[in-house]
Protein backbone atom coordinates (compact mmCIF):
# COMPACT_ATOMS: atom_id res chain seq x y z
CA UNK A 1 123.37 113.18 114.00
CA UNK A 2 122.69 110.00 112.21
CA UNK A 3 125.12 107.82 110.79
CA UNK A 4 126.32 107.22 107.45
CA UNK A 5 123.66 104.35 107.21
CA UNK A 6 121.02 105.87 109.19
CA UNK A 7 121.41 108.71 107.25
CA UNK A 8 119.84 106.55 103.92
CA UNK A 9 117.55 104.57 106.55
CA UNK A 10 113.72 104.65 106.02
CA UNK A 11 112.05 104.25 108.99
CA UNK A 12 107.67 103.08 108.74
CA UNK A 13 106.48 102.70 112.01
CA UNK A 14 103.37 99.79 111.44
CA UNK A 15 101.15 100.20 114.47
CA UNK A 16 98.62 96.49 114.37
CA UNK A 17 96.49 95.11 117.54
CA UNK A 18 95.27 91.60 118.71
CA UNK A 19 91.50 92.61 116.60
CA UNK A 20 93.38 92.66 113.14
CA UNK A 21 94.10 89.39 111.48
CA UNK A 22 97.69 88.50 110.99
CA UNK A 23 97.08 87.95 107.76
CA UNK A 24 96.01 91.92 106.95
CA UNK A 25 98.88 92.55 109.14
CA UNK A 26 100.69 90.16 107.06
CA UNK A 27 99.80 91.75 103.57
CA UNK A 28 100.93 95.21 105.35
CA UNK A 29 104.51 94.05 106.12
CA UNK A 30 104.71 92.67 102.42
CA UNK A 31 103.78 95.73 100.83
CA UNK A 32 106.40 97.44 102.81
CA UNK A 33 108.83 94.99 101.70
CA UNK A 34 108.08 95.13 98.14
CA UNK A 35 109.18 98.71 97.93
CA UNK A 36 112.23 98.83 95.93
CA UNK A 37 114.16 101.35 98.19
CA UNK A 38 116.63 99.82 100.64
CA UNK A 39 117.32 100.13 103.71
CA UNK A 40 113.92 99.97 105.48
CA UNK A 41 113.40 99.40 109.17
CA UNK A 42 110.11 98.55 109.81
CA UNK A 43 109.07 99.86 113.96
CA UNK A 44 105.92 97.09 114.43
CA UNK A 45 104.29 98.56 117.87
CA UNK A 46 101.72 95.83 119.05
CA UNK A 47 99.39 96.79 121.07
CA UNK A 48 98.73 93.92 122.84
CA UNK A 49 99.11 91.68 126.16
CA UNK A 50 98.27 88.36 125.00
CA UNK A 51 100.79 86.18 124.43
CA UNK A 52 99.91 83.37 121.74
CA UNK A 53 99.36 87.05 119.19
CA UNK A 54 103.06 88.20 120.25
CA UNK A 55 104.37 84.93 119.64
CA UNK A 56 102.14 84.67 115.93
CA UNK A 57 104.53 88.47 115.29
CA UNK A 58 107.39 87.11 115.94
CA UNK A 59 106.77 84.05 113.64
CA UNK A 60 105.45 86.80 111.24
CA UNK A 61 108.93 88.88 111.44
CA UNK A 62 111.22 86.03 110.99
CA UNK A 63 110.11 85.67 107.62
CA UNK A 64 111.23 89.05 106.45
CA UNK A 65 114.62 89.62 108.71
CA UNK A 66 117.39 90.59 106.28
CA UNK A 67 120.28 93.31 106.75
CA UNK A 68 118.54 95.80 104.14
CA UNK A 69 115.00 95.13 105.46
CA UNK A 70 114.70 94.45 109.08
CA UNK A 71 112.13 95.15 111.72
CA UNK A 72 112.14 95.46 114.90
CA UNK A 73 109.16 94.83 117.25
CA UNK A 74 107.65 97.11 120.07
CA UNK A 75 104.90 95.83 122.51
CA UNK A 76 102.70 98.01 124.43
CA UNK A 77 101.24 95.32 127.08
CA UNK A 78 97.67 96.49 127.33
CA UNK A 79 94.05 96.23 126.13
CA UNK A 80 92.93 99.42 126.17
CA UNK A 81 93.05 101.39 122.84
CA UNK A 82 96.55 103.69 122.70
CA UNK A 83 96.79 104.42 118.71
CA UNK A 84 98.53 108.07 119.51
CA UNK A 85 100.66 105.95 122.23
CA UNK A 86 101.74 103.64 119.60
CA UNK A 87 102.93 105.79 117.04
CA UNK A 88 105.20 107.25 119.82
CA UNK A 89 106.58 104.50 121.42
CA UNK A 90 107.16 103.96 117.23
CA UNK A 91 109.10 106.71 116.97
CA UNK A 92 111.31 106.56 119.84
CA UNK A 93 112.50 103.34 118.49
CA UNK A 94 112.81 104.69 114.71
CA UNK A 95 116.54 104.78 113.72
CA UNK A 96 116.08 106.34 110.28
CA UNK A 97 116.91 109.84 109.02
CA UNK A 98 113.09 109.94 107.45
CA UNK A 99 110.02 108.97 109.13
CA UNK A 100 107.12 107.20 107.57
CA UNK A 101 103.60 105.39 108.86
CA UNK A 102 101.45 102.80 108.26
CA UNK A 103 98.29 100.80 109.90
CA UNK A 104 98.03 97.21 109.48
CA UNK A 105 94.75 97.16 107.23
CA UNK A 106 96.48 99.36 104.91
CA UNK A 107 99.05 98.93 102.29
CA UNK A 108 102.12 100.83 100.62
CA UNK A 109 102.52 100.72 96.45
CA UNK A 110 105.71 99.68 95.54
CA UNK A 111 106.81 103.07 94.61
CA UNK A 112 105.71 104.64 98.01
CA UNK A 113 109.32 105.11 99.30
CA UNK A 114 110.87 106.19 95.75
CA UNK A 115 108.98 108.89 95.13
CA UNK A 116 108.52 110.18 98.76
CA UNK A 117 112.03 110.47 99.29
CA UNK A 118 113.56 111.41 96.11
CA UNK A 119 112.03 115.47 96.44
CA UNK A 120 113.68 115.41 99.78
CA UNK A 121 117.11 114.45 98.14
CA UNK A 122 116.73 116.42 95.37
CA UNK A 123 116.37 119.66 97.38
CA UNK A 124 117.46 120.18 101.14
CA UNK A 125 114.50 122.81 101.43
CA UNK A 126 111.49 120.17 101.19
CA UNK A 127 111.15 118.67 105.15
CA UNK A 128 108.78 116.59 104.12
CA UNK A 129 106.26 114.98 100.93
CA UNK A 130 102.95 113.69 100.36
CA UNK A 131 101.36 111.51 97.55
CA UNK A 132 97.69 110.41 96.41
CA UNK A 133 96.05 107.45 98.24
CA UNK A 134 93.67 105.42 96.75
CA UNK A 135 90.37 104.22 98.63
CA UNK A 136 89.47 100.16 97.64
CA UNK A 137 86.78 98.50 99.21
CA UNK A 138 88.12 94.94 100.62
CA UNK A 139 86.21 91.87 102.12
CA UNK A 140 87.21 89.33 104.15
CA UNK A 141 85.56 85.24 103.29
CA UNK A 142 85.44 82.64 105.80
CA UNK A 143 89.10 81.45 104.94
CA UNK A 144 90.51 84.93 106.04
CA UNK A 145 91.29 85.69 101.91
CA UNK A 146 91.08 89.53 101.61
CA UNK A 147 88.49 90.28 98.68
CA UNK A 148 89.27 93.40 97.06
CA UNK A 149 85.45 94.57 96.37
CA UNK A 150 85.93 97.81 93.83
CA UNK A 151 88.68 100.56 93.05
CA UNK A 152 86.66 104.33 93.37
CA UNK A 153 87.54 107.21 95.65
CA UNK A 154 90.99 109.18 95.45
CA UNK A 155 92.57 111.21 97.76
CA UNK A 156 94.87 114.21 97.00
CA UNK A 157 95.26 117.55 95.88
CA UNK A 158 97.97 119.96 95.46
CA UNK A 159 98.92 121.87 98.82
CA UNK A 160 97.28 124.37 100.28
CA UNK A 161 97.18 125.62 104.18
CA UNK A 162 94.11 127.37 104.54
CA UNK A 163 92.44 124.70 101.80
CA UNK A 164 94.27 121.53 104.75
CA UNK A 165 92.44 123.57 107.77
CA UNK A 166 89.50 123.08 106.11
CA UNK A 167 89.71 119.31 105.96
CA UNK A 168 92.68 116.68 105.96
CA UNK A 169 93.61 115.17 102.64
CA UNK A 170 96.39 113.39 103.71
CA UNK A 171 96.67 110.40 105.41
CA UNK A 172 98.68 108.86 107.82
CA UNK A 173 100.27 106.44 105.07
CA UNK A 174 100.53 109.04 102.68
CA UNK A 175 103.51 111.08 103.69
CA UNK A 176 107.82 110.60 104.36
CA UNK A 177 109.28 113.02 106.77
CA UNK A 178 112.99 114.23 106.63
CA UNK A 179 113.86 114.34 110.17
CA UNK A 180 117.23 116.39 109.80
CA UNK A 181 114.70 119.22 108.48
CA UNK A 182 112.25 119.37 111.23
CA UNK A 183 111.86 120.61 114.66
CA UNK A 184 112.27 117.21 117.03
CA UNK A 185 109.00 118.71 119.37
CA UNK A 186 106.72 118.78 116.07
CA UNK A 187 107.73 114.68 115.58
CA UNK A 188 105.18 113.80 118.71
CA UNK A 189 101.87 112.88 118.68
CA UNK A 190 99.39 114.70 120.77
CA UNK A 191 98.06 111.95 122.87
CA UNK A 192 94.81 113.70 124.28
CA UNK A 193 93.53 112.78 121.13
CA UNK A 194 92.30 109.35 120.86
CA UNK A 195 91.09 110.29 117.34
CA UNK A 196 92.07 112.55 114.40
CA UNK A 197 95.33 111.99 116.27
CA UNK A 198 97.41 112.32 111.83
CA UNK A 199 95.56 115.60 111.48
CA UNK A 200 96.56 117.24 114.74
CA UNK A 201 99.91 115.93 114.03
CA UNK A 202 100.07 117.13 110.58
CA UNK A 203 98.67 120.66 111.05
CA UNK A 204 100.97 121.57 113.79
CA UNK A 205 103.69 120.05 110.95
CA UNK A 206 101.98 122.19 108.06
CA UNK A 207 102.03 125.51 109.91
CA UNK A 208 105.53 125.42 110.37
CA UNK A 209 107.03 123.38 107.10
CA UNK A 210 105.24 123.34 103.42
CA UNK A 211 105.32 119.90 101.94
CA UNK A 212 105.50 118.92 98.22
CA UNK A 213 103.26 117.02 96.70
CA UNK A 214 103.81 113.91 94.84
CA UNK A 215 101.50 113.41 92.17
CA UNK A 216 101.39 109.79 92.10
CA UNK A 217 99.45 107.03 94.23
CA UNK A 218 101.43 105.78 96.63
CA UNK A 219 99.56 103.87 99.02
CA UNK A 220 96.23 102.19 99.49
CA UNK A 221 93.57 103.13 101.89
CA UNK A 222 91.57 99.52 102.58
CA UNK A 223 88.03 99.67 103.51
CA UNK A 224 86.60 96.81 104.68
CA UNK A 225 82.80 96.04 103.90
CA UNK A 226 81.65 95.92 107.36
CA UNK A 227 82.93 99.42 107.98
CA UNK A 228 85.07 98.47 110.98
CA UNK A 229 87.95 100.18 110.50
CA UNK A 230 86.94 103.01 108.85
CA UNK A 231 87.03 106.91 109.65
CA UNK A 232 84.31 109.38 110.54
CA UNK A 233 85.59 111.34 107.30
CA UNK A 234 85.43 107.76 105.08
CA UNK A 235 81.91 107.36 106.40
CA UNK A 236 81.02 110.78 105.19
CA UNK A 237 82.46 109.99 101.64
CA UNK A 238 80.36 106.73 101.41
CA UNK A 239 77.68 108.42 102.58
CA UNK A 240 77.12 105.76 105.01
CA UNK A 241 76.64 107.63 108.66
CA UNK A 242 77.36 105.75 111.89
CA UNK A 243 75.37 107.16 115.10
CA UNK A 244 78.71 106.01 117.36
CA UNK A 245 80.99 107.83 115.11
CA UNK A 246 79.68 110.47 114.79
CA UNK A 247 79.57 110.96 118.59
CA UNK A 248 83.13 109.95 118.91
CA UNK A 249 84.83 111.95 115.78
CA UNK A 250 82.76 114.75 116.62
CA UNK A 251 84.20 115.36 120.49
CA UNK A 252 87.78 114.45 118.30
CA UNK A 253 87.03 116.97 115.38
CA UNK A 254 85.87 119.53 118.19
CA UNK A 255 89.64 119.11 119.78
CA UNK A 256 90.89 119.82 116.01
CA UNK A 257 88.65 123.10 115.51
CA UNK A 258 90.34 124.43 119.09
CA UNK A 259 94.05 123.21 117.96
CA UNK A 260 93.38 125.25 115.32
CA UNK A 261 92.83 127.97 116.62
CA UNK A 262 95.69 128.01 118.68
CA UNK A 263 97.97 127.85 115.57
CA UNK A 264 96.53 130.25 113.20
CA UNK A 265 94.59 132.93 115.58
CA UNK A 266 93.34 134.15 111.80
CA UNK A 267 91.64 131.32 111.10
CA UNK A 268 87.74 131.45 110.76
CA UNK A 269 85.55 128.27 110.09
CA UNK A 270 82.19 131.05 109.82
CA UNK A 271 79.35 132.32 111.67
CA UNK A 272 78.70 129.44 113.33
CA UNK A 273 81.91 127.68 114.13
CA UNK A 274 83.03 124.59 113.04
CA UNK A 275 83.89 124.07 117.40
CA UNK A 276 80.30 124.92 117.96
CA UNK A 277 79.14 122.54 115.04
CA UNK A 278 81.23 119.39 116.39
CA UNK A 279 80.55 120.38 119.63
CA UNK A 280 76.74 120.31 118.75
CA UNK A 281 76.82 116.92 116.91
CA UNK A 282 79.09 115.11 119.51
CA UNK A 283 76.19 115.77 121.72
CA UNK A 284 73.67 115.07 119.13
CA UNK A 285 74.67 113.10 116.35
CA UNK A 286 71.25 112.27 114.88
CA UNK A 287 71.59 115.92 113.90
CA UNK A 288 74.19 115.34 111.95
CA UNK A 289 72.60 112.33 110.36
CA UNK A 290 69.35 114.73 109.26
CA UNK A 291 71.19 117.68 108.25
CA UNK A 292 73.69 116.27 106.10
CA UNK A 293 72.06 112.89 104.74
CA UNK A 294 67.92 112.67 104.89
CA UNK A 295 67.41 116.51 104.64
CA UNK A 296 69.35 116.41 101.05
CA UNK A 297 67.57 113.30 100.40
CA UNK A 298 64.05 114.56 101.26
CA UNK A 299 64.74 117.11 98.50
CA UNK A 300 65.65 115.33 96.05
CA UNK A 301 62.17 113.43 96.62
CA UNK A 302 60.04 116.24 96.81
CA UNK A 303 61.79 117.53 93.64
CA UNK A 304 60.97 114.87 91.88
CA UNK A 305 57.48 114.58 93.05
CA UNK A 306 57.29 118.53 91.81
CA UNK A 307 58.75 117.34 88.79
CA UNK A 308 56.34 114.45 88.51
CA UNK A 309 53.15 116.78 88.91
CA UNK A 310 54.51 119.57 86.30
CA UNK A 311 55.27 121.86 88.54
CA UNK A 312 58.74 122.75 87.89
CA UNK A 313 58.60 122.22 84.04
C-alpha cells in the first residue's frame, strides 16, 4: 500500500555511467524537472566506482533538491556494464505509485508526465500508457555544447500485440506504469539480457496488460553523430550498419525470438525463424550487412543501368 503521498508520487528511475558527460546527464535531470507534474522522485543509479564522477552527481543533485522534486542517488560500484542491473537496483529504491524510465542521453518533453498519467487516473482499468518519441540527431563541440543536428524519425503507433512481437515501438522513455495495477514479478528486469533488456521487459508486460496509447510526443530519443549510443534497431533506421552490433543485438534479439516463444506458444515469425535468422547473423553479421543494405543497393544500380540502356522502357 502506498501512502497518501506516494500514492500521487512519480517515480523515473535515470540510469547514467562515468562514459556520459555530466552535462547530457545534466540536460536529462532538467528535462525531468521541467515537467509540470509534482511530486517527482527522480531514482539516479550510477554505475560507477570512481569517485571524483560520484562526487560531480552529488554536486549535480544539490541543485535540484526540493520537497516536490527530489532525487535520490543509487551507486552500483563497478566498471563492468550492468544496464538491466541498474534499472533494478532503480526500482527497488522507487517510492512512487507509477513507474517511469529514462537514460541520461535522452530527454523527457515537458508534458511527458501529464499525459502519461492522466489515462491512468481517468480509468482504473489502464495499468499502464505509452506516447510517441521523437528521434533528433545531436552533436557534441569541443566545449561539451550539445548540437542538436536535425528533427526526422518518429516513433509510435497505435497498439497492437501481434503488430509489438513483430518489432518494439516503444521505448524505454516512452511509457508510465501504474504499479497498484500490475503484477509486482512483471516490474523486474530480466538480467540475462545485457541488451534489448525494455523489450523483454515490455512484452512479458504486454501479454498480460494492454496499454493505451498517448498520441502525443512525449520524449526525445537523442542520437549522437558518432553513433555511440545508439541501438541495433536505430542503426537499421539510419541505414547505417555496424559489424559489432550487429553481432551483439543479434545474440540479444535471438534471446527475444525464444522469450517469445515462451509467452505466446502461437506465435510464428515464418519459415525460417526470426531465432534462426538472429541466430545466423550473430554468427555472421556481414550477412546481415549484404542482405539487407548492398543487395537492395546493387538493385537499385543495375536498375538504373537497365534503365539507362532502354531496357526497361
Amino acid at each position: 500500500m502506498y501512502s497518501t503521498y506516494e500514492d500521487s508520487l512519480v517515480s523515473i528511475v535515470l540510469r547514467t555511467t562515468k562514459k556520459r558527460d555530466v552535462l547530457v546527464l545534466n540536460e536529462a535531470i532538467r528535462s525531468i524537472a521541467s515537467n509540470k507534474y509534482r511530486p517527482i522522485e527522480v531514482v539516479l543509479v550510477a554505475q560507477t566506482d570512481d569517485n571524483n564522477f560520484i562526487q560531480l552527481i552529488k554536486n549535480l543533485i544539490d541543485n535540484y533538491q526540493d520537497l516536490e522534486f527530489f532525487i535520490d542517488l543509487v551507486i552500483n560500484p563497478t566498471d563492468q556494464d550492468q544496464r538491466t542491473r541498474n534499472l533494478n537496483l532503480g526500482i527497488d529504491r522507487a517510492k512512487g505509485r507509477y513507474l517511469g524510465f529514462l537514460d541520461d542521453d535522452d530527454i523527457f518533453y515537458e508534458n511527458h508526465i501529464l499525459d502519461l498519467i492522466s489515462p491512468l487516473r481517468q480509468s482504473e482499468h489502464i495499468p499502464w500508457s505509452y506516447g510517441d518519441v521523437m528521434l533528433v540527431s545531436y552533436s557534441m563541440d569541443n566545449s561539451h555544447e550539445i548540437i542538436q543536428e536535425n528533427r526526422g524519425i518518429s516513433y509510435g503507433k497505435n497498439f497492437d500485440l501481434e503488430d509489438f512481437f513483430r518489432g518494439n515501438f516503444i521505448p524505454i522513455h516512452a511509457y508510465l506504469i501504474d504499479r497498484t495495477r500490475v503484477d509486482s514479478n512483471l516490474l523486474k528486469f530480466d538480467e540475462n539480457f545485457a541488451l534489448a533488456e525494455d523489450y523483454a521487459f515490455l512484452l512479458r508486460l504486454a501479454v498480460n496488460y494492454q496499454p493505451y496509447y498517448v498520441k502525443e510526443f512525449v520524449s526525445e530519443y537523442r542520437i549522437f553523430k558518432d553513433l555511440s549510443n545508439s541501438t541495433l534497431i536505430v542503426n537499421d533506421l539510419l541505414k547505417m550498419p555496424d559489424r559489432s552490433k550487429i553481432k551483439a543485438w543479434s545474440k540479444a534479439l535471438w534471446q527475444i525470438e525464444v522469450l517469445k516463444e515462451g509467452l505466446l506458444p502461437a506465435y510464428s515469425s515464418g519459415l525460417f525463424s526470426q531465432k534462426l535468422r538472429k541466430y545466423f547473423f550473430y554468427h555472421f553479421p556481414d550477412v546481415k550487412i549484404f542482405l539487407q543494405y548492398k543487395l537492395p543497393a546493387l538493385r537499385r544500380f543495375l536498375i538504373d543501368i537497365f534503365h539507362g540502356l532502354g531496357f526497361m522502357d
